[in-house]
N, C-alpha and C. Protein backbone atom coordinates (compact mmCIF):
# COMPACT_ATOMS: atom_id res chain seq x y z
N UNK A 1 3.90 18.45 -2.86
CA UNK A 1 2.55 17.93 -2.88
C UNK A 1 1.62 19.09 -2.53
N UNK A 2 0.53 19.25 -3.41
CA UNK A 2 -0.06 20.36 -2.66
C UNK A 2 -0.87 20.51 -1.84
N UNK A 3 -1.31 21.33 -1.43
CA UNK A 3 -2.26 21.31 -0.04
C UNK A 3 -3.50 20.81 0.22
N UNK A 4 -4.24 20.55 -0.96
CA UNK A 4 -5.06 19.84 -1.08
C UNK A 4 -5.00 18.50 -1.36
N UNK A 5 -3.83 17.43 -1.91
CA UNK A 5 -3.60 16.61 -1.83
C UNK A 5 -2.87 16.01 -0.18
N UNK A 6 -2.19 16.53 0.06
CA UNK A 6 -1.88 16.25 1.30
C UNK A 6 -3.40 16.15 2.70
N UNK A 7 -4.35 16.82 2.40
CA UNK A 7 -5.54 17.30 3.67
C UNK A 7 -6.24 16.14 2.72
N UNK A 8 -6.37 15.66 1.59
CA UNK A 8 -6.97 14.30 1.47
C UNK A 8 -5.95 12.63 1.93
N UNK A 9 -4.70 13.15 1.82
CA UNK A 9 -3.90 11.74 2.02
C UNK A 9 -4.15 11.83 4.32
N UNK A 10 -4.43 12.96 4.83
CA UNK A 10 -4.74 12.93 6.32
C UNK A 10 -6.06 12.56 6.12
N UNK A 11 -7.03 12.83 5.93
CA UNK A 11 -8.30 12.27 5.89
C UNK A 11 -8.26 10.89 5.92
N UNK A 12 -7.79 10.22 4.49
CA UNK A 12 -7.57 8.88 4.33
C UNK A 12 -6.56 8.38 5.41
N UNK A 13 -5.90 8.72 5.76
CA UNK A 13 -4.66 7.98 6.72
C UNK A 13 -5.66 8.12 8.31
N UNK A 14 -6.00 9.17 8.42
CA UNK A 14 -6.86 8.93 9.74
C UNK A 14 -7.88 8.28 10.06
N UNK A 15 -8.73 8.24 8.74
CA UNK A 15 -9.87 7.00 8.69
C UNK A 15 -9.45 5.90 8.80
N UNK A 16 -8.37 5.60 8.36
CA UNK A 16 -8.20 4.20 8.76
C UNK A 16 -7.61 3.93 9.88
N UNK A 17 -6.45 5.02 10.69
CA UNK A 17 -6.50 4.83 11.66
C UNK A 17 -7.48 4.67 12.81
N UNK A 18 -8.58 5.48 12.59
CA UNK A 18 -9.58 5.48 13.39
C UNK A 18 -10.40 3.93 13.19
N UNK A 19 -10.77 3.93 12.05
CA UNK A 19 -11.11 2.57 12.22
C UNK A 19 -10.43 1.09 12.70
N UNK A 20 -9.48 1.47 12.85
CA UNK A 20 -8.52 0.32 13.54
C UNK A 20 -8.61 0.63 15.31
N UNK A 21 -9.35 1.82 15.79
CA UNK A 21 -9.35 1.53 17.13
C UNK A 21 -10.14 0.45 17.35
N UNK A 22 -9.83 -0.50 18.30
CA UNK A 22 -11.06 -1.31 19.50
C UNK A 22 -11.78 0.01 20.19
N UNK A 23 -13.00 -0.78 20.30
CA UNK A 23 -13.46 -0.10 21.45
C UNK A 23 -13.53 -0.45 22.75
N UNK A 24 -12.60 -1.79 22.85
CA UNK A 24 -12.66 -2.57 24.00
C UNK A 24 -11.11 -2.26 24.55
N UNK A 25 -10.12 -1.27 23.78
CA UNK A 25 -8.84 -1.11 24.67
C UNK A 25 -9.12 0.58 24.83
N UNK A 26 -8.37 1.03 25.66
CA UNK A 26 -8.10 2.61 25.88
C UNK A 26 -7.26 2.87 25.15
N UNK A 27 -6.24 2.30 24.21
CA UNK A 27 -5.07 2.66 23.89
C UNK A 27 -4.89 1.67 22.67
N UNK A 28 -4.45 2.16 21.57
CA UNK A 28 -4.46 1.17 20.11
C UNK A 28 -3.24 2.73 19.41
N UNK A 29 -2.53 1.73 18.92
CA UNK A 29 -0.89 2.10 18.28
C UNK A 29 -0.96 1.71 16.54
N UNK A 30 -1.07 2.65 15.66
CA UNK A 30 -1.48 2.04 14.49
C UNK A 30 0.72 2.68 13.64
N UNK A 31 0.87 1.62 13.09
CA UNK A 31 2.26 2.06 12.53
C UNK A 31 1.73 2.32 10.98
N UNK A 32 2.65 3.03 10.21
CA UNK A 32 2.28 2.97 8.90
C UNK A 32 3.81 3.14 8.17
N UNK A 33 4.41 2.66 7.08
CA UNK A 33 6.13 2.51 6.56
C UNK A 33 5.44 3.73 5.32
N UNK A 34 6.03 4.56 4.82
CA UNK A 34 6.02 4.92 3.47
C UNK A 34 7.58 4.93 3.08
N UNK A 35 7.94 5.49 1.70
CA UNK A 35 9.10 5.75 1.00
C UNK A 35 9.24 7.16 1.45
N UNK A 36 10.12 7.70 1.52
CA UNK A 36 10.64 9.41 1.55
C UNK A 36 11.78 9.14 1.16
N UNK A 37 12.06 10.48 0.65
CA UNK A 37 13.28 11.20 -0.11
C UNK A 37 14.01 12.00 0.67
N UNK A 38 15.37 12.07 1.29
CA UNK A 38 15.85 12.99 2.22
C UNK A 38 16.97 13.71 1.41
N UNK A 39 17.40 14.88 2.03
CA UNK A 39 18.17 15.70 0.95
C UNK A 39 19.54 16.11 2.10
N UNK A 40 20.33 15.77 1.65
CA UNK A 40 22.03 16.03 2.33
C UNK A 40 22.41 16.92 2.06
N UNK A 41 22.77 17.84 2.43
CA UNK A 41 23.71 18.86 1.61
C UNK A 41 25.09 18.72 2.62
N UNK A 42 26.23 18.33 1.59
CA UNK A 42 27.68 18.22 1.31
C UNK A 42 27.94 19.55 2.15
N UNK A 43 29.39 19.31 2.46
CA UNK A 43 30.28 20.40 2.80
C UNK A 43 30.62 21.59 1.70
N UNK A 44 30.98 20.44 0.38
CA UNK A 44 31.32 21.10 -0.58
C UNK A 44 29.80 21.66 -1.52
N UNK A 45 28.70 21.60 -1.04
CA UNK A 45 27.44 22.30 -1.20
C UNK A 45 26.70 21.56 -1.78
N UNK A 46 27.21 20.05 -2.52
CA UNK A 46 26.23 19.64 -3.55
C UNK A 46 25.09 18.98 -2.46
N UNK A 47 24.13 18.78 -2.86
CA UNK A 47 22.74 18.22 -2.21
C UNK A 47 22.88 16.68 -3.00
N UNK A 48 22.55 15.74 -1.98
CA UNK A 48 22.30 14.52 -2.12
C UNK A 48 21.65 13.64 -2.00
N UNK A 49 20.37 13.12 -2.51
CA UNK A 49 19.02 12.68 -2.21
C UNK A 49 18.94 11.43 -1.80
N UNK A 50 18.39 10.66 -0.63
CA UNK A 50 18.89 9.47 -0.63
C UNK A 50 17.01 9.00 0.04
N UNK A 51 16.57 7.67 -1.15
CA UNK A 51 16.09 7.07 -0.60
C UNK A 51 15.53 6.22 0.52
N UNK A 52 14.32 6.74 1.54
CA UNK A 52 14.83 5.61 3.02
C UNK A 52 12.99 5.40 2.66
N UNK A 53 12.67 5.38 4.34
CA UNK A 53 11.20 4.78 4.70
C UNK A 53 10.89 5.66 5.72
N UNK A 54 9.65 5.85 5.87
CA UNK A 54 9.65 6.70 7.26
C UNK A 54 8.30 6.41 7.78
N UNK A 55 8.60 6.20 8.85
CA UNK A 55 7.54 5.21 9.85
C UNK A 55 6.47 6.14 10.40
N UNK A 56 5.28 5.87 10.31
CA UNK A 56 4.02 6.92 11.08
C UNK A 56 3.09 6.35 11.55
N UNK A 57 3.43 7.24 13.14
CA UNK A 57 2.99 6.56 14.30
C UNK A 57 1.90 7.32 14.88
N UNK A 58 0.39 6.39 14.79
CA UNK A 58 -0.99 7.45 15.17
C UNK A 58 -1.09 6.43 16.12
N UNK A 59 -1.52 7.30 17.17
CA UNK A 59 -2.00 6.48 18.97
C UNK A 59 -3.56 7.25 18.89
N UNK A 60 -4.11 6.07 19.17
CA UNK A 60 -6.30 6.09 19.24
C UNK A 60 -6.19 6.07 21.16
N UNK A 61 -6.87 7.01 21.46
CA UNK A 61 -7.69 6.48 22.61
C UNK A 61 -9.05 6.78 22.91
N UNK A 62 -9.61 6.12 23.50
CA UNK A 62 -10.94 6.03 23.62
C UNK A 62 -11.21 7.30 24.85
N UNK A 63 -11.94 7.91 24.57
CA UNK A 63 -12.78 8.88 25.49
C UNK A 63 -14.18 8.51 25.96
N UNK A 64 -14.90 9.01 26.69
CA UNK A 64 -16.36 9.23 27.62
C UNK A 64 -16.74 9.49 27.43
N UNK A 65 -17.22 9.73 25.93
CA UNK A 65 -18.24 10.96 25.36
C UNK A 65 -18.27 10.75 24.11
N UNK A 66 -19.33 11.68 23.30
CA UNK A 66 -20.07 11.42 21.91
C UNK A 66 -19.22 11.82 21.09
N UNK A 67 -18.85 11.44 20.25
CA UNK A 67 -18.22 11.92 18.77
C UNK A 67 -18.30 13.69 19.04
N UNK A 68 -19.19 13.98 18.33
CA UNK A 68 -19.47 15.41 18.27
C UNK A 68 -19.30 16.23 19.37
N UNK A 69 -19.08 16.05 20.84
CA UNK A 69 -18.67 16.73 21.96
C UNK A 69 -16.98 16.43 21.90
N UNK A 70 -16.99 15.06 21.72
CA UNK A 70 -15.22 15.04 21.57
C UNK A 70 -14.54 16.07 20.31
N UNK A 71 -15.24 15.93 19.21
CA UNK A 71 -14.72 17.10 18.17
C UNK A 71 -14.38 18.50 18.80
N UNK A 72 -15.48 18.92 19.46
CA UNK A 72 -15.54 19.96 20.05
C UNK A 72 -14.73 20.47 21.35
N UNK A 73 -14.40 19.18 21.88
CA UNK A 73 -13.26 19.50 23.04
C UNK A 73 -12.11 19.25 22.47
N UNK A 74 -11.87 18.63 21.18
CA UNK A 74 -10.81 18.72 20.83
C UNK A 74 -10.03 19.89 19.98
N UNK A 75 -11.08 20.34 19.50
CA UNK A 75 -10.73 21.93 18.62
C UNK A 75 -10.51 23.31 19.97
N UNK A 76 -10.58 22.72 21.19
CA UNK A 76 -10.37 24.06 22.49
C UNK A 76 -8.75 23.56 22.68
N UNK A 77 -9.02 21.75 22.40
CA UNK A 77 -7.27 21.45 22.95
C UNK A 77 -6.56 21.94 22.50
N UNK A 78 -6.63 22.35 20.65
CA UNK A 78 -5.54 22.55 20.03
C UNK A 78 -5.13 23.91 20.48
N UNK A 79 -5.80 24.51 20.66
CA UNK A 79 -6.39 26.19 21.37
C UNK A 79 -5.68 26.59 22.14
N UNK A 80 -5.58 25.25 23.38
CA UNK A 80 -5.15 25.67 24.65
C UNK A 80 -3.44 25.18 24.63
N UNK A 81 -3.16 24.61 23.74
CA UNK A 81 -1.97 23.72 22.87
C UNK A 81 -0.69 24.76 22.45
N UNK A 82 -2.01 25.97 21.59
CA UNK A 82 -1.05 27.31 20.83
C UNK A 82 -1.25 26.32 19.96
N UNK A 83 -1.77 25.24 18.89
CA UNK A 83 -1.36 25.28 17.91
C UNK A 83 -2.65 25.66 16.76
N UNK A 84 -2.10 26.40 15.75
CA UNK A 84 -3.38 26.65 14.76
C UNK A 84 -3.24 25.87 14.09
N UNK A 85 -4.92 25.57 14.39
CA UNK A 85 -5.56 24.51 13.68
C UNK A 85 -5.98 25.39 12.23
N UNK A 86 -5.26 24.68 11.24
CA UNK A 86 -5.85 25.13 9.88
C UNK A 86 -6.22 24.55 8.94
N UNK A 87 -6.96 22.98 9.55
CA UNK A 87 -7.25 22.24 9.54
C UNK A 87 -8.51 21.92 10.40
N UNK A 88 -9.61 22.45 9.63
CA UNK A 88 -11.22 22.26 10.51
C UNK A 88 -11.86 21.70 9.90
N UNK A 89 -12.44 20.23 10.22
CA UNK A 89 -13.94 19.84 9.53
C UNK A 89 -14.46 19.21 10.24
N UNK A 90 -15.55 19.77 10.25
CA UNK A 90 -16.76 19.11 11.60
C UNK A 90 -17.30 18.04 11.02
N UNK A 91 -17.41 18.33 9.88
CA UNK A 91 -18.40 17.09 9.30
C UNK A 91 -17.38 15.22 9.49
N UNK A 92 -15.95 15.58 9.16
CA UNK A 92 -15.47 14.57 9.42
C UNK A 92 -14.51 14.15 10.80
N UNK A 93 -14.47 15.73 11.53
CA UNK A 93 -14.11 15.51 12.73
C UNK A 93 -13.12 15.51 12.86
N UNK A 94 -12.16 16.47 12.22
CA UNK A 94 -10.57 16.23 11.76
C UNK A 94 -9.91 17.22 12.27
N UNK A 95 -9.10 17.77 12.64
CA UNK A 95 -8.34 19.45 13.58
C UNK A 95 -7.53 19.07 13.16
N UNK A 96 -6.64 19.86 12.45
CA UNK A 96 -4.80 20.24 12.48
C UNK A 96 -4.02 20.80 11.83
N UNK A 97 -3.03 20.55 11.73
CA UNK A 97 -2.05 21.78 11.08
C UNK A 97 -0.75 20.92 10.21
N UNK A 98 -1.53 20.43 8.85
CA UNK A 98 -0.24 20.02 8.05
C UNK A 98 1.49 20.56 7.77
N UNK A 99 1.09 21.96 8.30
CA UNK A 99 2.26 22.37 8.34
C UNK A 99 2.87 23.43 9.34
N UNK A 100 2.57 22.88 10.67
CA UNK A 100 2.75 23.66 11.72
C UNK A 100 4.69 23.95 11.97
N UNK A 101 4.76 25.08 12.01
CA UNK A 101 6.03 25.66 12.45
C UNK A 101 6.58 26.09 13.52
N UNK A 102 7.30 25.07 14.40
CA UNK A 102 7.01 25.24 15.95
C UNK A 102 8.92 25.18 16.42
N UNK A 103 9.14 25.85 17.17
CA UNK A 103 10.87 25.80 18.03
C UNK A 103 10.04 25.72 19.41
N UNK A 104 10.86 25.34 19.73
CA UNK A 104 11.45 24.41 21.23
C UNK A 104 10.37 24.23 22.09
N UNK A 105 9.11 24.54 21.90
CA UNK A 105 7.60 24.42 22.64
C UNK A 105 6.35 23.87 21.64
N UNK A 106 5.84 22.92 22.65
CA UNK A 106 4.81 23.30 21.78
C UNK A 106 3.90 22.85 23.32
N UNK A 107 2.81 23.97 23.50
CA UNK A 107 2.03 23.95 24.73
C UNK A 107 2.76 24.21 25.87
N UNK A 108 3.97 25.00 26.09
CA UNK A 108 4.62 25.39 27.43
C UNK A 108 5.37 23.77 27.11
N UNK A 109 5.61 22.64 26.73
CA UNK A 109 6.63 21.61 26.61
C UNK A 109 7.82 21.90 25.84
N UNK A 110 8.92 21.28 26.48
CA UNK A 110 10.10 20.84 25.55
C UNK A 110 9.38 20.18 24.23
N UNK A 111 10.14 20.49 23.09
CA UNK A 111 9.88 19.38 21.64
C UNK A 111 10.50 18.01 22.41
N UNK A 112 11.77 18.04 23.32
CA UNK A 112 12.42 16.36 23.31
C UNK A 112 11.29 15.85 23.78
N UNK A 113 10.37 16.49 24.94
CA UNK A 113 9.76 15.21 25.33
C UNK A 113 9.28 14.35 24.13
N UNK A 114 8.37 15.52 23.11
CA UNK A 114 7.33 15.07 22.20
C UNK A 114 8.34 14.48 20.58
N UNK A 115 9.63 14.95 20.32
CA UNK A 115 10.42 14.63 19.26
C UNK A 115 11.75 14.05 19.14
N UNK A 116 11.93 12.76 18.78
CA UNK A 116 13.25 12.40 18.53
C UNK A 116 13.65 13.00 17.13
N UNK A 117 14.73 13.97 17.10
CA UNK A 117 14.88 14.99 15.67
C UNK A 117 16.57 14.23 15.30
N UNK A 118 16.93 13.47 16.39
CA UNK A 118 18.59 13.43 16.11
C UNK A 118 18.99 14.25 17.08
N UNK A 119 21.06 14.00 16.96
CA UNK A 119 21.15 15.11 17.66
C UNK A 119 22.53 15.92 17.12
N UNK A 120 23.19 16.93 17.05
CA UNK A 120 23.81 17.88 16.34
C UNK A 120 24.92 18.22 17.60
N UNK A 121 26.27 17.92 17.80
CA UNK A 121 27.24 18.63 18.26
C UNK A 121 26.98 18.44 20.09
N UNK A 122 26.04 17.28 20.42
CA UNK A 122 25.72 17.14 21.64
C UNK A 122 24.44 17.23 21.99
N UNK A 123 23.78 18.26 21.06
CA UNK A 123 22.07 18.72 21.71
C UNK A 123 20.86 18.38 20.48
N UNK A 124 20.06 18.11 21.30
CA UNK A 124 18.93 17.47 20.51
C UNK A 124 18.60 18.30 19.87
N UNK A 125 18.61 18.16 18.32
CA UNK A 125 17.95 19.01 17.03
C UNK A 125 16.51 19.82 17.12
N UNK A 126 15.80 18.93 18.24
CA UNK A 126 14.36 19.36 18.86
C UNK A 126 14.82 20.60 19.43
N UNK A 127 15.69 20.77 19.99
CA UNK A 127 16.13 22.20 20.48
C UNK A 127 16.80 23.26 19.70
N UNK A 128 17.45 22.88 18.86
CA UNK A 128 17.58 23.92 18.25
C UNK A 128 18.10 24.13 16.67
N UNK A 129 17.10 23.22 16.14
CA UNK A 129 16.66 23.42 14.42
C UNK A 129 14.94 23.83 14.29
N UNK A 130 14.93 24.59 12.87
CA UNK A 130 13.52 24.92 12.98
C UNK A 130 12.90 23.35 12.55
N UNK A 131 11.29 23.12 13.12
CA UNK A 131 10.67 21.87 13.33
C UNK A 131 9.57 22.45 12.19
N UNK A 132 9.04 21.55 11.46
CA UNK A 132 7.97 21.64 10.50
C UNK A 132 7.02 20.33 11.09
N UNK A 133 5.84 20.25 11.71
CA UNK A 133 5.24 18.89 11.48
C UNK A 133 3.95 19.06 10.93
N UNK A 134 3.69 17.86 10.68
CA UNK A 134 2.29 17.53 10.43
C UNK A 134 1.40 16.72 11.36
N UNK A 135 0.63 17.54 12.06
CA UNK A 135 -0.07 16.88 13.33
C UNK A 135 -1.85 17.48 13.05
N UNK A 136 -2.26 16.08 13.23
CA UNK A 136 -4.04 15.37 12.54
C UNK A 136 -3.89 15.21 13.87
N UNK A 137 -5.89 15.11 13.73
CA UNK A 137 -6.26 14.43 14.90
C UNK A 137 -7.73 14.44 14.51
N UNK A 138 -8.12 13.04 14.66
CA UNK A 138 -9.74 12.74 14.75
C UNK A 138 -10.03 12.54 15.62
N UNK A 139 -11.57 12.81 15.21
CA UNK A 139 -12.36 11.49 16.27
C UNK A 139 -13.55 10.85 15.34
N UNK A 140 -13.36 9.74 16.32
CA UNK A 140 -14.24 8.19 15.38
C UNK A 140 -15.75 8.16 16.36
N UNK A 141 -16.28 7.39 16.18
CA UNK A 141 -17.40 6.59 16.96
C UNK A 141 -18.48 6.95 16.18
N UNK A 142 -19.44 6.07 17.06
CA UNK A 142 -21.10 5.91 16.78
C UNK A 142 -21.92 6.12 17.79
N UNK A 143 -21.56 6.24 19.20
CA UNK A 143 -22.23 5.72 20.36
C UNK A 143 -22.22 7.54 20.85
N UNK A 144 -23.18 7.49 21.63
CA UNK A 144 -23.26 8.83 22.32
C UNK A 144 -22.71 8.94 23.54
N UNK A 145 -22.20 7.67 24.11
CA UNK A 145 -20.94 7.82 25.20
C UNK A 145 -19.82 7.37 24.58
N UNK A 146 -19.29 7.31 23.80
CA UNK A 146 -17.84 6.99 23.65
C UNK A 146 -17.42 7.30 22.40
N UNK A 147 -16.26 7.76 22.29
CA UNK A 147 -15.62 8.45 21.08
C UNK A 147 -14.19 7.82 20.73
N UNK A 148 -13.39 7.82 19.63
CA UNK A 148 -12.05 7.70 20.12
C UNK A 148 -11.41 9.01 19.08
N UNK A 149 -10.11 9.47 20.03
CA UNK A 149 -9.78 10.49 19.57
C UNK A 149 -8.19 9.71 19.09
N UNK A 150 -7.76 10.18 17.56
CA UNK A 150 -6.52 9.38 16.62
C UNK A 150 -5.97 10.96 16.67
N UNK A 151 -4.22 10.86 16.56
CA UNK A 151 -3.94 11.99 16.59
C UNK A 151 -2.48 11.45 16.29
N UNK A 152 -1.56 11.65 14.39
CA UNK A 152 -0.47 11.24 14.29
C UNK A 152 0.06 12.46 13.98
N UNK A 153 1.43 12.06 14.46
CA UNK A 153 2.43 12.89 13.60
C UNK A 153 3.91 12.70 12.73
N UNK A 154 3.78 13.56 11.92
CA UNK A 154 5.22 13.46 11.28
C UNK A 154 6.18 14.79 11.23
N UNK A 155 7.31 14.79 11.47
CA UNK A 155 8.10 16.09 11.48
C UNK A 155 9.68 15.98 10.66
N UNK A 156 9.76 17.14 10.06
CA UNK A 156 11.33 17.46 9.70
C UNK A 156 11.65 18.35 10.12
N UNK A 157 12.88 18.49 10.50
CA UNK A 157 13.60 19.79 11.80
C UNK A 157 15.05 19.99 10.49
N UNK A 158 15.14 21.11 10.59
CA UNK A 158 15.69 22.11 9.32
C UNK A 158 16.93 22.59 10.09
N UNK A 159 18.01 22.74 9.50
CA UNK A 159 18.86 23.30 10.34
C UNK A 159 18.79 24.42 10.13
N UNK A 160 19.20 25.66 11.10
CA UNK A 160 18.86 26.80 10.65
C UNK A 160 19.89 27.59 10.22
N UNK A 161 20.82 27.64 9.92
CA UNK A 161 22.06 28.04 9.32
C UNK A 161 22.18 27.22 7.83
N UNK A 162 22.18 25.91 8.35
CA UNK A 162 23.22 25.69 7.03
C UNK A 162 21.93 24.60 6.16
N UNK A 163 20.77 24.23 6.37
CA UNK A 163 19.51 24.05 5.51
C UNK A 163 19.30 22.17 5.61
N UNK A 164 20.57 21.62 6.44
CA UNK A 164 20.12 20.25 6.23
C UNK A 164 19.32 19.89 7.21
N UNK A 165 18.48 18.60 6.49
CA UNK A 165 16.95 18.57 7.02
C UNK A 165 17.25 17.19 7.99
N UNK A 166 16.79 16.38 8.40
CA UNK A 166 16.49 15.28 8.87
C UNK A 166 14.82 14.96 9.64
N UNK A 167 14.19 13.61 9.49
CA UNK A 167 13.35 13.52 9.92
C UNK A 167 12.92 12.98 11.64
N UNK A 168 11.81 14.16 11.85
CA UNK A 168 11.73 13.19 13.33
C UNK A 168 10.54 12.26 13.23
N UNK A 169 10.79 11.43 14.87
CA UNK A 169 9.92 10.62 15.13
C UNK A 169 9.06 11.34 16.45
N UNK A 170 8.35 10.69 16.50
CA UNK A 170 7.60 11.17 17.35
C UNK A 170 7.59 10.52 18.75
N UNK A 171 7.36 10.38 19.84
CA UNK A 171 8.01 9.81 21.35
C UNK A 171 6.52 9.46 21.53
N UNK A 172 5.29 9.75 21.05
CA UNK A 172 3.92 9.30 21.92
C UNK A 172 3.09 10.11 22.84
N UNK A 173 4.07 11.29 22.53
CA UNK A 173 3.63 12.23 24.22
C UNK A 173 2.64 12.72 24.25
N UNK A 174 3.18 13.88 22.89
CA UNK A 174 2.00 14.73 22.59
C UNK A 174 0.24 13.89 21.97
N UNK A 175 0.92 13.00 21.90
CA UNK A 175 -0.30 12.14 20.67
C UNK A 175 -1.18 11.69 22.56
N UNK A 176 -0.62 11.52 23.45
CA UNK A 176 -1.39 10.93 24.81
C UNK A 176 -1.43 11.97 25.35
N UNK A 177 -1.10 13.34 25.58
CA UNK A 177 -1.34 14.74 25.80
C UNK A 177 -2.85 14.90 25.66
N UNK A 178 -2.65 14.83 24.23
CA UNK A 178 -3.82 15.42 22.89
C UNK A 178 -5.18 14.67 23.82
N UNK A 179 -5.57 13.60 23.60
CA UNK A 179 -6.07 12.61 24.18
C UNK A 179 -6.75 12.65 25.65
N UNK A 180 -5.76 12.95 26.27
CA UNK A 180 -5.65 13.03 28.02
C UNK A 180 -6.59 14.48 28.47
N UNK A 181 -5.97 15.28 27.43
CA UNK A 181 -7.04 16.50 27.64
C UNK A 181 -8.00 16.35 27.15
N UNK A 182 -8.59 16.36 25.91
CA UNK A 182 -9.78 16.12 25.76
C UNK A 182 -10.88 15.03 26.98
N UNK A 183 -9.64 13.89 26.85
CA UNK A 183 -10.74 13.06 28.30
C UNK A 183 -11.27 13.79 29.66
N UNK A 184 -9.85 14.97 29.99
CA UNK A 184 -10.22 15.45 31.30
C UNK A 184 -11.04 16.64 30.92
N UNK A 185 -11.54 17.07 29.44
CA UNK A 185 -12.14 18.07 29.81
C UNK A 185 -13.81 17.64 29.39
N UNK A 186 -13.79 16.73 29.13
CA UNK A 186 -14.98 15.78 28.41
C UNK A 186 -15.64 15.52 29.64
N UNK A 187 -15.29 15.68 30.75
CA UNK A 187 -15.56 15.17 31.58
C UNK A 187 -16.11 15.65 32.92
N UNK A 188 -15.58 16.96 32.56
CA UNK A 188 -16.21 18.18 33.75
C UNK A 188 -17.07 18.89 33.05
């Protein structure tokens, strides 16, 4: 898919997540099912494509502050995060990195806290396959005190030797991380 189709299917997927926050909870869980294609590769080398679903999970929370100051504390989070944002639009308020390439940290964290990847020979794949995700993050509102900041992700963790992929899920962490900072820095 190319890169410009994908930074319009986050646009669209975050608008509607965003519009599904309340502004009357701190916390709103939006699920979404699509189709994906996963690829096996055999012992004996052949690759094997197998139809599944893969679930995407964006967490909204509401912040203390205006749209446009939350944008803005949220483009220092990603900052202070390590992750490049290559993914900027002010006008719609969007930060991230469709295809961020991250091992065993991301912000001084373990991936387990933030990734269920599977696990390989005893140890969680979050530790030690390369991780590809795709991590958005808006912010919504109208009001000049209150904002809500949406922030999903999706990941595949690669093995690094032998190329088979599997998909992760995401645990909630980083998505209430994301969130948590912007509130505490929105705020001083």
């Amino acid at each position: 898919m190319s890169r410009l189709l994908r930074l319009g299917a986050c646009v669209v997927a975050l608008a509607g997540v965003a519009g599904c926050a309340s502004s009357g909870n701190s916390s709103t869980t939006t699920v979404g099912v699509t189709q994906a294609t996963q690829q096996v590769t055999l012992s004996t080398g052949q690759n094997v494509r197998i139809n599944t679903t893969t679930t995407t999970v964006a967490l909204s929370e509401n912040v203390p502050v205006g749209p446009d100051s939350a944008y803005k504390v949220l483009v220092k989070v990603y900052t202070d995060l390590a992750v490049a944002a290559t993914t900027l639009d002010s006008r719609q308020r969007i930060v991230g990195n469709p295809s961020l390439k991250v091992r065993r940290r991301i912000g001084g964290v373990t991936l387990v806290k933030y990734l269920d990847c599977g696990y390989k020979d005893g140890a969680p794949n979050a530790e030690t396959y390369d991780i590809v995700l795709n991590l958005m993050s808006s912010v919504s509102g109208q009001t000049p005190t209150s904002a809500t900041v949406s922030t999903r992700i999706e990941g595949v963790a690669t093995h690094p030797v032998f190329g088979s992929q599997t998909v992760c899920t995401t645990t909630g962490e980083l998505e209430k991380r994301i969130a948590q900072m912007v509130r505490e820095r929105s705020v001083k």
